[in-house]
Protein backbone atom coordinates (compact mmCIF):
# COMPACT_ATOMS: atom_id res chain seq x y z
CA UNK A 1 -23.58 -42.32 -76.21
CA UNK A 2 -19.97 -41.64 -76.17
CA UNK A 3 -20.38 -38.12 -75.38
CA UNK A 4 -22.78 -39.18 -72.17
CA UNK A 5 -19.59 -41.89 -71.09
CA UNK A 6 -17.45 -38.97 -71.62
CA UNK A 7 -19.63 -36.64 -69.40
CA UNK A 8 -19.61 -39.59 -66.97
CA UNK A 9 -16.26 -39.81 -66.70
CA UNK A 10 -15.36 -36.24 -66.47
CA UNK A 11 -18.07 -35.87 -63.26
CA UNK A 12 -17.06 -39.02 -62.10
CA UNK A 13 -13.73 -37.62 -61.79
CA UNK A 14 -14.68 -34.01 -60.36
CA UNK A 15 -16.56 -35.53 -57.59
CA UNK A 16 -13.17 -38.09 -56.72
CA UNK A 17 -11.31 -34.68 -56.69
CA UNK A 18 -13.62 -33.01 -54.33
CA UNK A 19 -13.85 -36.32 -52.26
CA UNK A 20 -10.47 -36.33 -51.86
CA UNK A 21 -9.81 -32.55 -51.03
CA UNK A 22 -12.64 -32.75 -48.87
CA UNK A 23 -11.28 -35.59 -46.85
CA UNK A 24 -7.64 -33.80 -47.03
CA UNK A 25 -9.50 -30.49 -45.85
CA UNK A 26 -10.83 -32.59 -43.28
CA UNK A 27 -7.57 -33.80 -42.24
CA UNK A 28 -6.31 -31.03 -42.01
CA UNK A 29 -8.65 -29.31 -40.05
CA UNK A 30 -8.61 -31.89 -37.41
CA UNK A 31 -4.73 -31.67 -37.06
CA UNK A 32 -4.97 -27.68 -36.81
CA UNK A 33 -7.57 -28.38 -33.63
CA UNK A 34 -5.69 -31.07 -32.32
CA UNK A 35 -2.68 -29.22 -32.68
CA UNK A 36 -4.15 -26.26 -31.59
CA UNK A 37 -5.31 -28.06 -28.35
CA UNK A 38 -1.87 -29.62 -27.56
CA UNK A 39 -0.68 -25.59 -27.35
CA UNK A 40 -3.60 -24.42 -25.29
CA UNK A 41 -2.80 -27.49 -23.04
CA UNK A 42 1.01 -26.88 -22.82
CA UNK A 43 -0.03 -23.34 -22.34
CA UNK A 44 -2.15 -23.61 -19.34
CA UNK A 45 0.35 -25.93 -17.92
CA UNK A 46 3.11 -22.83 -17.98
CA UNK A 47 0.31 -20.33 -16.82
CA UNK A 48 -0.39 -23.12 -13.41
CA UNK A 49 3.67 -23.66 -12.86
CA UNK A 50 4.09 -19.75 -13.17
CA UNK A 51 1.89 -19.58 -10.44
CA UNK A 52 3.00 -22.00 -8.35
CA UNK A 53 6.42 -20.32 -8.78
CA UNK A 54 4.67 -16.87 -7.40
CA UNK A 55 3.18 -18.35 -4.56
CA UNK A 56 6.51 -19.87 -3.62
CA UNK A 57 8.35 -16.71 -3.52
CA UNK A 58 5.44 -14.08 -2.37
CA UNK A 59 5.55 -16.33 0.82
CA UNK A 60 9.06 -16.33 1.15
CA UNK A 61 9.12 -12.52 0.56
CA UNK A 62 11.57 -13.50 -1.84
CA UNK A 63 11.39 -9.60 -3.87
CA UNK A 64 14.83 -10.98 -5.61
CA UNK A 65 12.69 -13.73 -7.47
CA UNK A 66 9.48 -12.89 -7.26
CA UNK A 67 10.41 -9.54 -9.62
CA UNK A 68 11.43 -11.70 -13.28
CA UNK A 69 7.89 -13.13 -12.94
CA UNK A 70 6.77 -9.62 -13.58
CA UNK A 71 6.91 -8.11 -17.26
CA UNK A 72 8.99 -4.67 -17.26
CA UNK A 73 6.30 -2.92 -18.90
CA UNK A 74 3.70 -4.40 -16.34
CA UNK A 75 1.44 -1.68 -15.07
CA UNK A 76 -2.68 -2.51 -13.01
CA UNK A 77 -5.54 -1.19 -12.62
CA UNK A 78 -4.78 1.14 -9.90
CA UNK A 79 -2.12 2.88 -12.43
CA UNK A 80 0.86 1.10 -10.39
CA UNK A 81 4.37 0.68 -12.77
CA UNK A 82 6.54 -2.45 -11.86
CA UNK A 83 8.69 0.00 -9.61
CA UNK A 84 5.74 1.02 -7.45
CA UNK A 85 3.97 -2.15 -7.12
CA UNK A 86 7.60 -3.68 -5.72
CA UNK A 87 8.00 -0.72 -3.26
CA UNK A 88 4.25 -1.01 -2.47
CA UNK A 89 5.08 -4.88 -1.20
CA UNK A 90 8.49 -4.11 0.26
CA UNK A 91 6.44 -1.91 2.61
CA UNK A 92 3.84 -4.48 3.49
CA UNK A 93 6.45 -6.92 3.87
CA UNK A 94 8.45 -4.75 6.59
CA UNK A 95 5.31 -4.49 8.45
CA UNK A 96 3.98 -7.70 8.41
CA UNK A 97 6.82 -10.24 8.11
CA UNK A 98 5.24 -13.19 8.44
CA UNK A 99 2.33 -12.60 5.64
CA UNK A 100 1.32 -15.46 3.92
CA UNK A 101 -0.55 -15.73 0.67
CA UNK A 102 -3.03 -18.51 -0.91
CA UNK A 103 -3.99 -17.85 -4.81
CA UNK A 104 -6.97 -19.88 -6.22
CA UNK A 105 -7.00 -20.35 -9.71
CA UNK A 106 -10.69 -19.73 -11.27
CA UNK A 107 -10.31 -20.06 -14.92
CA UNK A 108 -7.49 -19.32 -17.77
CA UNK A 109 -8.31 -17.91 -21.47
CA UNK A 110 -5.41 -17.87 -23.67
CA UNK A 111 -5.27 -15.79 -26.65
CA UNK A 112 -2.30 -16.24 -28.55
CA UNK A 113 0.66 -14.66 -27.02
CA UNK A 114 -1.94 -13.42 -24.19
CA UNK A 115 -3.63 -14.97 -21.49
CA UNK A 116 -5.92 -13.74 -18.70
CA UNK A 117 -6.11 -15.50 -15.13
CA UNK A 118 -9.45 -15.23 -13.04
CA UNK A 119 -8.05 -15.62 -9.13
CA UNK A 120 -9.15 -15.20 -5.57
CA UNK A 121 -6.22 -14.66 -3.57
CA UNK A 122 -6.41 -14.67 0.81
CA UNK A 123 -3.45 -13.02 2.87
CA UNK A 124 -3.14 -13.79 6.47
CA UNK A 125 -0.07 -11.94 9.05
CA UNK A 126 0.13 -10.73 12.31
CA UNK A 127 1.66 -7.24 13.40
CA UNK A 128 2.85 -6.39 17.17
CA UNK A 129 2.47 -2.93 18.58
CA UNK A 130 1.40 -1.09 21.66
CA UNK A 131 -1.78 -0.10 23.10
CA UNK A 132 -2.01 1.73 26.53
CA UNK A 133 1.58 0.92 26.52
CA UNK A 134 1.17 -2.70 26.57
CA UNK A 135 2.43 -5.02 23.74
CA UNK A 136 -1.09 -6.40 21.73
CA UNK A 137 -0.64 -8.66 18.50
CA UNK A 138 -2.70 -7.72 15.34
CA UNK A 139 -4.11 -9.58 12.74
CA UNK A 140 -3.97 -8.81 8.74
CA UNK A 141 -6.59 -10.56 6.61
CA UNK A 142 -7.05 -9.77 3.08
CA UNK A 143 -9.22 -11.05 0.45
CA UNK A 144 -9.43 -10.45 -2.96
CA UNK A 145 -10.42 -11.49 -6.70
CA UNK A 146 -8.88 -9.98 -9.86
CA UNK A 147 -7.14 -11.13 -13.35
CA UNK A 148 -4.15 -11.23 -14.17
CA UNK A 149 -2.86 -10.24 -17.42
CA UNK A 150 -0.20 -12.26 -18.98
CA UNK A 151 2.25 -11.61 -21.65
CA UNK A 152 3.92 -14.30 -23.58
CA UNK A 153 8.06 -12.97 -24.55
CA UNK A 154 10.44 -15.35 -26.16
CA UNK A 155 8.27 -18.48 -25.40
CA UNK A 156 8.30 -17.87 -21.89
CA UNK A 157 4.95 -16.43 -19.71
CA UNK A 158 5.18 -13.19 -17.34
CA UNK A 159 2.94 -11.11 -15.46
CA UNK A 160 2.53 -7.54 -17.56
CA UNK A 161 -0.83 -6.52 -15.62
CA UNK A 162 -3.61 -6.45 -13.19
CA UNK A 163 -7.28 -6.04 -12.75
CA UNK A 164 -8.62 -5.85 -9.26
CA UNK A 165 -12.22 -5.90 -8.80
CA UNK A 166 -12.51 -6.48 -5.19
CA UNK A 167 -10.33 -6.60 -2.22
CA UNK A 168 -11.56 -6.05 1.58
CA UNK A 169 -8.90 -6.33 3.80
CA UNK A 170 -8.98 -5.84 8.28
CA UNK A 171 -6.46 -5.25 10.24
CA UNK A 172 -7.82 -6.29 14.19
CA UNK A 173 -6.00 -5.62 17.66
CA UNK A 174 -7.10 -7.58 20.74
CA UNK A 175 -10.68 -7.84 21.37
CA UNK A 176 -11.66 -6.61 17.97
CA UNK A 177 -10.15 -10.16 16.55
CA UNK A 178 -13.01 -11.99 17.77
CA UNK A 179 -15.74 -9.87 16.64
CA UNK A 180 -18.35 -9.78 13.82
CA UNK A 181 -17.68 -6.17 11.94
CA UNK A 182 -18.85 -5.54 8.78
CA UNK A 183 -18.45 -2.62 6.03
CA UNK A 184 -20.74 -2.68 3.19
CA UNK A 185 -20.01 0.13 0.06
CA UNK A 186 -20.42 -0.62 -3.62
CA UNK A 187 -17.53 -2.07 -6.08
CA UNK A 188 -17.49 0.00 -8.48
CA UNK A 189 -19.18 4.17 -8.81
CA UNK A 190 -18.86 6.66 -11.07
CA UNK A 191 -16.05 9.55 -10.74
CA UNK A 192 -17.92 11.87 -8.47
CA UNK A 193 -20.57 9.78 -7.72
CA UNK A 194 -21.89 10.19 -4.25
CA UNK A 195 -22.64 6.39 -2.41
CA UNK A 196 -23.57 5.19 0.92
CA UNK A 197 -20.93 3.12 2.97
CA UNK A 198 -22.06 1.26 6.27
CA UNK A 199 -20.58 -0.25 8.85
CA UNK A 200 -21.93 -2.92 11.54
CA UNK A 201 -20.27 -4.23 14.61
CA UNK A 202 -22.02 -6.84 16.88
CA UNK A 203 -21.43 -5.42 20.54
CA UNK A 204 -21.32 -7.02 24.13
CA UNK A 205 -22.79 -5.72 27.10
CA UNK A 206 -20.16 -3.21 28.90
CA UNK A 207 -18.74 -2.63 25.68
CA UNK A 208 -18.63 0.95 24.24
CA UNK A 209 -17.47 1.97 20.49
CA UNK A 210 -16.18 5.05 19.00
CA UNK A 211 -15.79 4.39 15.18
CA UNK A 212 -15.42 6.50 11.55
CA UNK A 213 -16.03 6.04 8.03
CA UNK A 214 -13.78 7.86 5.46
CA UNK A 215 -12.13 7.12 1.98
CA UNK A 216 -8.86 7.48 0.38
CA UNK A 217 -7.56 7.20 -2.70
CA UNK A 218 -5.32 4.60 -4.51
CA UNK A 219 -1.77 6.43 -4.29
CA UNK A 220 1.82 5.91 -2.67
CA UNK A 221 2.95 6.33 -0.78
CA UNK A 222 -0.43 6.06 0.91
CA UNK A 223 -2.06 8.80 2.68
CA UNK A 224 -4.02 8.36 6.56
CA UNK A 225 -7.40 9.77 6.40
CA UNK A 226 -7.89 11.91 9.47
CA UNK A 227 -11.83 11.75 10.55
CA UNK A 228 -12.98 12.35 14.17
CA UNK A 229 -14.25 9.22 16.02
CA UNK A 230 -17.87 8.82 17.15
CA UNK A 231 -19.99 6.61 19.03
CA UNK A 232 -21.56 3.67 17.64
CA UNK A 233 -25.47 3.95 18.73
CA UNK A 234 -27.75 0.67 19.83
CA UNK A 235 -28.39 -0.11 16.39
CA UNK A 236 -24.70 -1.14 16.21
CA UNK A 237 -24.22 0.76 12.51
CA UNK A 238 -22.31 3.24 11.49
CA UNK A 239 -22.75 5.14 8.06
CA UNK A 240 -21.75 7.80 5.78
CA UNK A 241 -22.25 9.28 2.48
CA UNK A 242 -19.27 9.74 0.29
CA UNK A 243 -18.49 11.22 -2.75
CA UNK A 244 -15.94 9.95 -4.82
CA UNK A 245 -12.64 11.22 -6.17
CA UNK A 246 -12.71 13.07 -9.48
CA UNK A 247 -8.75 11.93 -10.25
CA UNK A 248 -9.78 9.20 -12.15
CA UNK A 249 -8.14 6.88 -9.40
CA UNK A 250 -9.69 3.69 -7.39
CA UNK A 251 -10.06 4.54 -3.81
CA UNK A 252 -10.65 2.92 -0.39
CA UNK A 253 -13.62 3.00 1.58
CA UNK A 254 -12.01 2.62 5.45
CA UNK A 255 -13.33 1.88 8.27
CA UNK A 256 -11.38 2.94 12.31
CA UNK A 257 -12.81 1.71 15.57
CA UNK A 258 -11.48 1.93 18.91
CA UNK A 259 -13.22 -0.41 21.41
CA UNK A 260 -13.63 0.09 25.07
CA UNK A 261 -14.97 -2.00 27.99
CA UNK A 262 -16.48 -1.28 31.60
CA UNK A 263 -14.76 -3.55 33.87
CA UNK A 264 -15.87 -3.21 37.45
CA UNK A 265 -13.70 -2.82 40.51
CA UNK A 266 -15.44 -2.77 44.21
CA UNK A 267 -19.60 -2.00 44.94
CA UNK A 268 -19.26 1.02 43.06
CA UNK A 269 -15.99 1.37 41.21
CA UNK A 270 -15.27 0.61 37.84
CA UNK A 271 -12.25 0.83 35.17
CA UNK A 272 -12.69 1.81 31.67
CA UNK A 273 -10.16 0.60 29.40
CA UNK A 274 -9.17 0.34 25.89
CA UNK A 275 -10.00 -3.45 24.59
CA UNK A 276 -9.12 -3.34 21.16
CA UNK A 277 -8.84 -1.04 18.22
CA UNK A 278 -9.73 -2.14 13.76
CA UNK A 279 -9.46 -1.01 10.67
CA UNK A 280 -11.41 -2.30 7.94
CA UNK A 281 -10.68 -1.23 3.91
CA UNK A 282 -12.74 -2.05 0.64
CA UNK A 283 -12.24 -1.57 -2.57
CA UNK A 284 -14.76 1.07 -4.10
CA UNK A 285 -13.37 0.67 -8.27
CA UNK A 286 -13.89 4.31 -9.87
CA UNK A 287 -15.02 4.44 -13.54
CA UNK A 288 -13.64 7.54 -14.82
CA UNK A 289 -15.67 10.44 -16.24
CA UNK A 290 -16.16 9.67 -20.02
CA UNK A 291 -15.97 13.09 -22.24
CA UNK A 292 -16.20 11.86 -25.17
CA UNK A 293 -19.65 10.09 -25.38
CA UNK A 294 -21.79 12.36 -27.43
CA UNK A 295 -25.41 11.13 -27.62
CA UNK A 296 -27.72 13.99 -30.23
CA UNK A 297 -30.92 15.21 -29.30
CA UNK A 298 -32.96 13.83 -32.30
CA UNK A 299 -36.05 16.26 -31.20
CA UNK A 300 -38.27 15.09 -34.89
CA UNK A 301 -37.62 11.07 -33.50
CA UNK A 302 -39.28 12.06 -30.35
CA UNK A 303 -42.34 13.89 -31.48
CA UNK A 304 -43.24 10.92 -33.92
């Protein structure tokens, strides 16, 4: 009898133990998540304010600024260093001075000292220049969605990279700003891979378009892509097969149109002149050629 109190006691005890480390484990557990959501929170809130603190001096053109935001070792998709991505906005910025820039904030993911930022970002300007010696203003609109890859240094958030995965941007001069054009291509081929861009313009009677489809590839300074001009049939679509780049670089799939329009003058007169003139550019992402991806012809597998 004394040995069964005894045993009582002793498991009696155990399980008070176990209650009370598995209460403390408890405990502890729900400080870690608690804790560990008070940092995600605090986190996020850094990520929105850094953000907020971009958008600020992007549309001030503030380069001065807007460059500490930016880890030195920062690099994107297109293979663009800190130093080129700067230049690559100082020239934008000289020829569009009044661009402005919206960024909307999809989601956030932080992993420790990282953190990746889903966005769509808009861009909006207007450019002057001459056609048929007369001054004509142009419009830039750019669209875009990507991640940002952030880099946490010394408690503090900056920008060390970025992943574009589509951006279709226009740049429109007089009549062409009021008209529906199009260019379809995929986002993403294989190096080398031969793919089908199209482009569609809604015309007006007395309207007549020369256009061309051609692509160029992600460098800088950027190159112009020199492709003779042809007309636009009834159908209103222009397309082309084009074969990607084998440099393992991201290219652009562009778009050129020059629009002209009948205007008559007397019984049987009329003037041809130039109405407007476009250039439309999507991203086409290239994957590059993968060499080392063996796959073995098991030749006894397939004959079972």
């Amino acid at each position: 009898m004394r040995k069964f109190i005894i045993t009582l006691i002793l498991i009696s005890s155990l399980i008070l133990v176990t209650s009370q480390q598995s209460q403390a484990s408890l405990i502890s557990d729900r400080s870690y998540r608690l804790e560990q959501r008070r940092e995600n929170k605090e986190n996020i809130k850094q990520i929105k304010d850094l953000f907020k603190v971009h958008n600020k001096y992007a549309n001030l053109h503030d380069i001065k600024n807007l460059k500490p935001l930016y880890a030195d070792s920062y690099i994107n998709n297109d293979g663009y260093n800190k130093e080129v991505y700067f230049k690559s906005i100082e020239s934008t910025w000289e020829a569009c001075n009044d661009l402005t820039y919206t960024t909307k904030i999809i989601s956030i993911e932080v992993n420790g000292d990282y953190a990746s930022v889903n966005v769509e970002e808009t861009a909006n300007g207007t450019i002057l220049e001459s056609l048929e010696f007369m001054p004509v203003s142009g419009e830039i609109h750019s669209k875009s969605r990507g991640i940002y890859h952030l880099k946490r240094i010394n408690s503090k958030w900056y920008i060390a990279g970025e992943t574009a995965i589509s951006d279709e941007s226009s740049l429109l001069y007089g009549d062409a700003r009021f008209m529906n054009i199009e260019i379809q291509a995929p986002a993403q081929v294989s190096s080398g891979e031969t793919y089908t861009t199209t482009l569609k313009v809604d015309t007006e009677p007395g309207m007549f378009i020369l256009g061309s489809i051609d692509h160029d590839m992600m460098t800088y300074p950027a190159s112009t892509p020199k492709t003779e001009l042809r007309a636009i049939t009834q159908s209103q679509t222009l397309e082309r097969l084009i074969q990607a780049n084998t440099n393992n670089l991201n290219e652009y799939t562009i778009a050129s149109l020059a629009i002209s329009k009948v205007k008559p003058i007397g019984d049987d007169n009329f003037k041809v002149y130039m109405a407007g003139l476009a250039c439309i550019m999507k991203r086409v992402n290239v994957v590059p050629q993968n060499n080392y991806i063996k796959l073995e012809d098991n030749k006894e597998e397939s004959h079972k």
